[in-house]
N, C-alpha and C. Protein backbone atom coordinates (compact mmCIF):
# COMPACT_ATOMS: atom_id res chain seq x y z
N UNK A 1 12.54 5.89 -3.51
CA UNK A 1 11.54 6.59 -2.74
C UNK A 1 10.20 6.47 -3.47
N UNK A 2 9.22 6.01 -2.94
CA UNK A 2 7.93 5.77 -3.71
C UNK A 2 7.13 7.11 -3.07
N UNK A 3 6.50 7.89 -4.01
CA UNK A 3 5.44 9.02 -4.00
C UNK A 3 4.04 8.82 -4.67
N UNK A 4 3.31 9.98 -3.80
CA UNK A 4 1.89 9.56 -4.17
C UNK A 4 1.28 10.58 -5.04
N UNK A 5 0.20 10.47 -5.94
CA UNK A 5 0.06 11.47 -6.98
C UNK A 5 -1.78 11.28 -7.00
N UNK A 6 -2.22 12.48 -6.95
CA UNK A 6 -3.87 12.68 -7.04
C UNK A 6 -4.43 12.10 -8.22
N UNK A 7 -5.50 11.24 -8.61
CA UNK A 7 -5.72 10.69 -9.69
C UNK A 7 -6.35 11.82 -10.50
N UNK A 8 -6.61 11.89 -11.77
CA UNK A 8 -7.22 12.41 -12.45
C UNK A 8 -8.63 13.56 -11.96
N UNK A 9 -9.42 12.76 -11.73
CA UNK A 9 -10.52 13.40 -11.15
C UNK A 9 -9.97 13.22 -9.68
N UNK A 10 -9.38 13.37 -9.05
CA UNK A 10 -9.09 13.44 -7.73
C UNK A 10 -10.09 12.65 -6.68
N UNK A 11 -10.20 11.10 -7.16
CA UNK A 11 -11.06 10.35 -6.71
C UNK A 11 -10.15 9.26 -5.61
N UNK A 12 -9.20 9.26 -5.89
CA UNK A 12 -7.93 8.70 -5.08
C UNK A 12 -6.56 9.22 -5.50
N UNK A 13 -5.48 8.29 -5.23
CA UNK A 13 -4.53 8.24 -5.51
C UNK A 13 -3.71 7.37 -6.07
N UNK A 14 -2.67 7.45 -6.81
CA UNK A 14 -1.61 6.68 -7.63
C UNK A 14 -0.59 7.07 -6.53
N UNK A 15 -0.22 5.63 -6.25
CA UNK A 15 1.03 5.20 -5.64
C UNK A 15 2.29 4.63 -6.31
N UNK A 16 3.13 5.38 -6.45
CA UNK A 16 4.49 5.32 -7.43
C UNK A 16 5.15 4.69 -7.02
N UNK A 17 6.69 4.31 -7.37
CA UNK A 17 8.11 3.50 -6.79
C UNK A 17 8.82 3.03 -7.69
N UNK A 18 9.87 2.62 -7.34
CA UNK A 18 10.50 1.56 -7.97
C UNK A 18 10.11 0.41 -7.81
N UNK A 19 10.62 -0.77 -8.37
CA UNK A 19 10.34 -2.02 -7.97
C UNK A 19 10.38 -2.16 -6.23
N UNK A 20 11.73 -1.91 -6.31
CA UNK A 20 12.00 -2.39 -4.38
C UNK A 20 11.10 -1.48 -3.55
N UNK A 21 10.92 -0.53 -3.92
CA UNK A 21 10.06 0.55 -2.93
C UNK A 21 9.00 0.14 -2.76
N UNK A 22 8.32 -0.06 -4.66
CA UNK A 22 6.60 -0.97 -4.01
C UNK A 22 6.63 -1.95 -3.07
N UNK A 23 7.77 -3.13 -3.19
CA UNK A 23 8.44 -3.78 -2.98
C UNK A 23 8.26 -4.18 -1.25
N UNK A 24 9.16 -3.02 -1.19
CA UNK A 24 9.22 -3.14 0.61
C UNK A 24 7.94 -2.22 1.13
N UNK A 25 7.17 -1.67 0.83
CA UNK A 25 6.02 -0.90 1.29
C UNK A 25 4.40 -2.12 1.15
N UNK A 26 4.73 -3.15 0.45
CA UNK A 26 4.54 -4.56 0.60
C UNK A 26 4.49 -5.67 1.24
N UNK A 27 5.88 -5.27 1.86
CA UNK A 27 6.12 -6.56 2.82
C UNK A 27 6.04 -5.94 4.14
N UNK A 28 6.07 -4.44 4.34
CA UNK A 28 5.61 -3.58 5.28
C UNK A 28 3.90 -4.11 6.21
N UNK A 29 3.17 -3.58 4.85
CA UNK A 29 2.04 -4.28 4.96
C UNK A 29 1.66 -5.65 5.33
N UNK A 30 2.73 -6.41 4.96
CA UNK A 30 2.25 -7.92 5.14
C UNK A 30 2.42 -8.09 6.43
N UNK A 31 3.61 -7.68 7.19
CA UNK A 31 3.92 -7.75 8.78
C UNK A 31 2.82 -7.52 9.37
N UNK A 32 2.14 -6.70 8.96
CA UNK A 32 0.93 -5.81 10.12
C UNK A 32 -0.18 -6.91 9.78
N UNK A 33 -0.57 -7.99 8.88
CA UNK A 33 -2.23 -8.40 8.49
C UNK A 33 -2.15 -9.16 8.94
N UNK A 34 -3.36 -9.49 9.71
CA UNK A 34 -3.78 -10.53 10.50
C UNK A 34 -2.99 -11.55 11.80
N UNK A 35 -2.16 -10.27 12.31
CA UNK A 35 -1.76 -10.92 13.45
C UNK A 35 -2.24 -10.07 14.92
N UNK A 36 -3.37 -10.17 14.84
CA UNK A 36 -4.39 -9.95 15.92
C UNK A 36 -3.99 -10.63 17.42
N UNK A 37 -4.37 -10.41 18.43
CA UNK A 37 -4.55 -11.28 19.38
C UNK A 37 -5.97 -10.59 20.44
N UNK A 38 -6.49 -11.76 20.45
CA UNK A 38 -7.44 -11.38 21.59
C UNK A 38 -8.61 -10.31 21.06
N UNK A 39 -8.91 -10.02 19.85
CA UNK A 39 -9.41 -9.01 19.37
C UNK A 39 -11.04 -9.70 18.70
N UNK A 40 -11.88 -8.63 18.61
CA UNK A 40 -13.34 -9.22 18.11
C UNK A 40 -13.11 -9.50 16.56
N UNK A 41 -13.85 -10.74 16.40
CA UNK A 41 -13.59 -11.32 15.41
C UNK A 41 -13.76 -10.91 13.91
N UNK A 42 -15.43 -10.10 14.04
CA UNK A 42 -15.89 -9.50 13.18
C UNK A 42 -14.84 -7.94 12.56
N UNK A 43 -14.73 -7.85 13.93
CA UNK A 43 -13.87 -6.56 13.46
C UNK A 43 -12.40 -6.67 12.86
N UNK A 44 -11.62 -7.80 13.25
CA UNK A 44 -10.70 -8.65 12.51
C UNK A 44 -11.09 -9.29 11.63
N UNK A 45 -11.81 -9.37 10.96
CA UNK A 45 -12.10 -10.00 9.25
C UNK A 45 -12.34 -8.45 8.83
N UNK A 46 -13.24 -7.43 9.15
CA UNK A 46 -13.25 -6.47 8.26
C UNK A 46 -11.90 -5.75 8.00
N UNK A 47 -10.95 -5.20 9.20
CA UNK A 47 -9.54 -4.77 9.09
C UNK A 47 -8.73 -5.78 7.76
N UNK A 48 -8.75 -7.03 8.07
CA UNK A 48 -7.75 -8.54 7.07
C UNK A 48 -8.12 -7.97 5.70
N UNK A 49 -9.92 -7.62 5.50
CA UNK A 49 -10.55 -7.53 3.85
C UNK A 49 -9.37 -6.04 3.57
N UNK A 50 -10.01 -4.92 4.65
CA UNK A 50 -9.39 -3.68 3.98
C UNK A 50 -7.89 -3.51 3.52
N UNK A 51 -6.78 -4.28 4.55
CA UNK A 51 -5.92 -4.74 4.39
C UNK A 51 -5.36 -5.72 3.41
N UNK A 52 -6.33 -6.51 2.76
CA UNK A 52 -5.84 -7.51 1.69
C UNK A 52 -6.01 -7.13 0.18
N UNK A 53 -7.04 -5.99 0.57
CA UNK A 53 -7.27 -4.86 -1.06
C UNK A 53 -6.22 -4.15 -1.59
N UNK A 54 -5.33 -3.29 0.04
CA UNK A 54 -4.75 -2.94 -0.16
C UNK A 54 -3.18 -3.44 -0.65
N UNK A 55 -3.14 -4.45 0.32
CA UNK A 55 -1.68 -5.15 -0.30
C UNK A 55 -1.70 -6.00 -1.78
N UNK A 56 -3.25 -6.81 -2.24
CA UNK A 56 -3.45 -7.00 -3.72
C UNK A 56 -3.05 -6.32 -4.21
N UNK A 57 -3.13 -5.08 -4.12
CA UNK A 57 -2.93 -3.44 -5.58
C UNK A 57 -1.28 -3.16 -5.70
N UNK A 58 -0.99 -3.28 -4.33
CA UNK A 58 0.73 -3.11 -4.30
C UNK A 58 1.53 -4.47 -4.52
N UNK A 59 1.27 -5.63 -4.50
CA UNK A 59 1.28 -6.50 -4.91
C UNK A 59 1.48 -6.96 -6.42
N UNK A 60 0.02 -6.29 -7.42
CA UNK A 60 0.12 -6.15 -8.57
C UNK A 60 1.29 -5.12 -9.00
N UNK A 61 0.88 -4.22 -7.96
CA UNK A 61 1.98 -3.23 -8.85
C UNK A 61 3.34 -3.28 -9.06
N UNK A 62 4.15 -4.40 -8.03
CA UNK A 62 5.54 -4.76 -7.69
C UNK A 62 5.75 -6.04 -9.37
N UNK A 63 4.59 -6.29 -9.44
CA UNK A 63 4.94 -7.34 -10.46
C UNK A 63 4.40 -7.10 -11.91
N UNK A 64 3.96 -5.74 -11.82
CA UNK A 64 4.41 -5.38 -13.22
C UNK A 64 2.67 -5.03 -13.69
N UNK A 65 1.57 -5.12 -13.12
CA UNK A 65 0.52 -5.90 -13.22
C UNK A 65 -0.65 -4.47 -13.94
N UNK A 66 0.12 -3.37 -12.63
CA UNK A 66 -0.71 -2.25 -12.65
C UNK A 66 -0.08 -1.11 -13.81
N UNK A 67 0.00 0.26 -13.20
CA UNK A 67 0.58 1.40 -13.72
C UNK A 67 2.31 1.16 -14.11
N UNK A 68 3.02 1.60 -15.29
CA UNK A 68 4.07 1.47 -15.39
C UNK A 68 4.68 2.84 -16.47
N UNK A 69 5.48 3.20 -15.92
CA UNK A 69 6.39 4.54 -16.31
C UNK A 69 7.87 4.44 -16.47
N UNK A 70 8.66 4.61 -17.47
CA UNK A 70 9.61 4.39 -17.70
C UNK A 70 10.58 5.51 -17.31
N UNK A 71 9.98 6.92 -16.73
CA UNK A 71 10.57 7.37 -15.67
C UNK A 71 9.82 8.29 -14.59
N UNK A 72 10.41 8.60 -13.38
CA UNK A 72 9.07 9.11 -12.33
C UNK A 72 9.12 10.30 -12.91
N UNK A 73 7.75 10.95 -12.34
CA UNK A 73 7.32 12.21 -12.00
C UNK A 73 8.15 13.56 -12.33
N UNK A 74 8.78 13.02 -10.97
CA UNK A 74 10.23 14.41 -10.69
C UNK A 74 11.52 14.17 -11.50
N UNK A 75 11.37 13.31 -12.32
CA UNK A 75 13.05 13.49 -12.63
C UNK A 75 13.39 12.89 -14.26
N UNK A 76 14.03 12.50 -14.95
CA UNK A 76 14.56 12.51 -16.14
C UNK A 76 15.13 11.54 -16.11
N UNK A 77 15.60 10.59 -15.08
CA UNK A 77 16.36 9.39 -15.02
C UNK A 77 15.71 8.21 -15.95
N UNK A 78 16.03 7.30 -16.34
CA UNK A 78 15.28 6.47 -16.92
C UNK A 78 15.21 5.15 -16.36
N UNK A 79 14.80 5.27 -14.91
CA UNK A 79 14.19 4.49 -14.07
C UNK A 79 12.93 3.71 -14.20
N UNK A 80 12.65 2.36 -14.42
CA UNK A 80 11.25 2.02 -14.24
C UNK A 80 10.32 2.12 -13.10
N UNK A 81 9.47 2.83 -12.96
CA UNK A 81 8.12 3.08 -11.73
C UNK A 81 7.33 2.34 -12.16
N UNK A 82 6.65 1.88 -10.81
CA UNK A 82 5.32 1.00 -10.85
C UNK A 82 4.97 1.52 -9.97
N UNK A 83 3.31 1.26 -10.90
CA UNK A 83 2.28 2.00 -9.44
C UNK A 83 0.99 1.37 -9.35
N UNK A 84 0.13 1.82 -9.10
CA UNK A 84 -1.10 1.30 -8.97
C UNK A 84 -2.63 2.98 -8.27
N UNK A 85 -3.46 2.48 -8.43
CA UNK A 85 -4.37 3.89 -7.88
C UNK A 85 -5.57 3.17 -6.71
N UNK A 86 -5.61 3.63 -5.97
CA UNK A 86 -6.49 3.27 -4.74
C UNK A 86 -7.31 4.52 -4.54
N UNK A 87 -8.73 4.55 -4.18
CA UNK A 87 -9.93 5.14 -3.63
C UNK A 87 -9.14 5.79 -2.28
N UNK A 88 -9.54 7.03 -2.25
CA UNK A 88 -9.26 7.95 -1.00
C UNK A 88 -9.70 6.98 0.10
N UNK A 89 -11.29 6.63 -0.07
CA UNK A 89 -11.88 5.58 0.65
C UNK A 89 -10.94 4.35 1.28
N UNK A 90 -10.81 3.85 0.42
CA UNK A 90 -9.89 2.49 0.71
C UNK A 90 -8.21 2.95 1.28
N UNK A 91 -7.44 3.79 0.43
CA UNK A 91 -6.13 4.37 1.12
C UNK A 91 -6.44 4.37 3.09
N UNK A 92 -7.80 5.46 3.04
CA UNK A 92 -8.26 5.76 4.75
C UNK A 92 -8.49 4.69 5.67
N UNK A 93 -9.15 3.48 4.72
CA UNK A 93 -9.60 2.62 5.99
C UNK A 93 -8.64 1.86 5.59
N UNK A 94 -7.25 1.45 4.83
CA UNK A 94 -6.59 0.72 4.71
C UNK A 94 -5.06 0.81 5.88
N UNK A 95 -5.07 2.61 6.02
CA UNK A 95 -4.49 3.33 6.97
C UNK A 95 -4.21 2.94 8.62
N UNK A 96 -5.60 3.30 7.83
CA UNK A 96 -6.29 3.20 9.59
C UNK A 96 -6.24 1.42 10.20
N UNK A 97 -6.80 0.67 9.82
CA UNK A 97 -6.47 -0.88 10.33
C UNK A 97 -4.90 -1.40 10.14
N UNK A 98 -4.04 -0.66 9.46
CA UNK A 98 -2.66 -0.69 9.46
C UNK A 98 -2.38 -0.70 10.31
N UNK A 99 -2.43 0.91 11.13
CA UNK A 99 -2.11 1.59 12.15
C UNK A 99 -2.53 0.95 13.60
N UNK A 100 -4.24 0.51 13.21
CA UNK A 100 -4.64 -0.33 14.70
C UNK A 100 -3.86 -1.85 14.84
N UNK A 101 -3.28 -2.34 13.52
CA UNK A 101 -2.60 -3.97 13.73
C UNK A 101 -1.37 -3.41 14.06
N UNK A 102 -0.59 -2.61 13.91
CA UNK A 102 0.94 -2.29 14.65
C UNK A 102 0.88 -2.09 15.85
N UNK A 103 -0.19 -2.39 16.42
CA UNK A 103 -0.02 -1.85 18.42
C UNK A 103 0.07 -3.76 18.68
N UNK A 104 -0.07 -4.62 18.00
CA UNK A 104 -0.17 -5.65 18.39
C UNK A 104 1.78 -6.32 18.26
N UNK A 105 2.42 -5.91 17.61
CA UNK A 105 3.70 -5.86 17.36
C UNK A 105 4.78 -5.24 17.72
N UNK A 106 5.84 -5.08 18.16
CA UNK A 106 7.15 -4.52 17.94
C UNK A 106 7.21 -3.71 16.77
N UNK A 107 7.43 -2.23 16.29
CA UNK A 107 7.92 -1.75 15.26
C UNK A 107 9.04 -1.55 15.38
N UNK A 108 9.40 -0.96 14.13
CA UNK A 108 11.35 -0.05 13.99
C UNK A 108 10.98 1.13 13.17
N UNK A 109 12.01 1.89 12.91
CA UNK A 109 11.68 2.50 12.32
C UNK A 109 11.16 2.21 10.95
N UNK A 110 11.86 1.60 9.90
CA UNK A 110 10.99 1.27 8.72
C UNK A 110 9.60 1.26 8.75
């Protein structure tokens, strides 16, 4: 289960997981970028940028790149977490063009 944690100065957030969690919250993201149809162009390159910041960071973080904890938050297990920290800013508009590229697709639940 990957969780999210307020940064320091509460300027964004740290996004936690295991490997597979960053993992699949990754390839989540990748489904949704840049499969547009019929949509203004300009406004499809700015969604792809906000979208490609965001999957870079989770990206790094699946491969070891970013934040690393040898166990989470909540628990005592001695699990490796990886994470990474994103701008409230960027989390919102990274959200949000997520959310507008999944109407172009089939979802499931995942």
């Amino acid at each position: 289960m990957f969780y999210l944690v307020p940064t320091k100065n509460g300027i964004g957030i740290e996004i936690w997981g295991t490997y597979d969690d960053i993992r699949r919250v990754h390839s989540v993201v990748q489904n949704f970028w840049g499969n547009e149809k019929n949509d203004n162009i300009k406004n499809s390159e700015n969604r792809d940028k906000a979208l490609s910041g965001f999957s870079r960071e989770l990206r790094k973080a699946h491969e070891g790149s970013r934040l690393k904890r040898k166990r989470s938050h909540f628990s005592f297990e001695e699990i490796e977490h990886f994470g990474c920290k994103i701008s409230w800013v960027h989390i919102i508009f990274s959200l949000s063009a997520l959310r507008y590229n999944m109407r172009y697709s089939e979802t499931n639940k995942l």
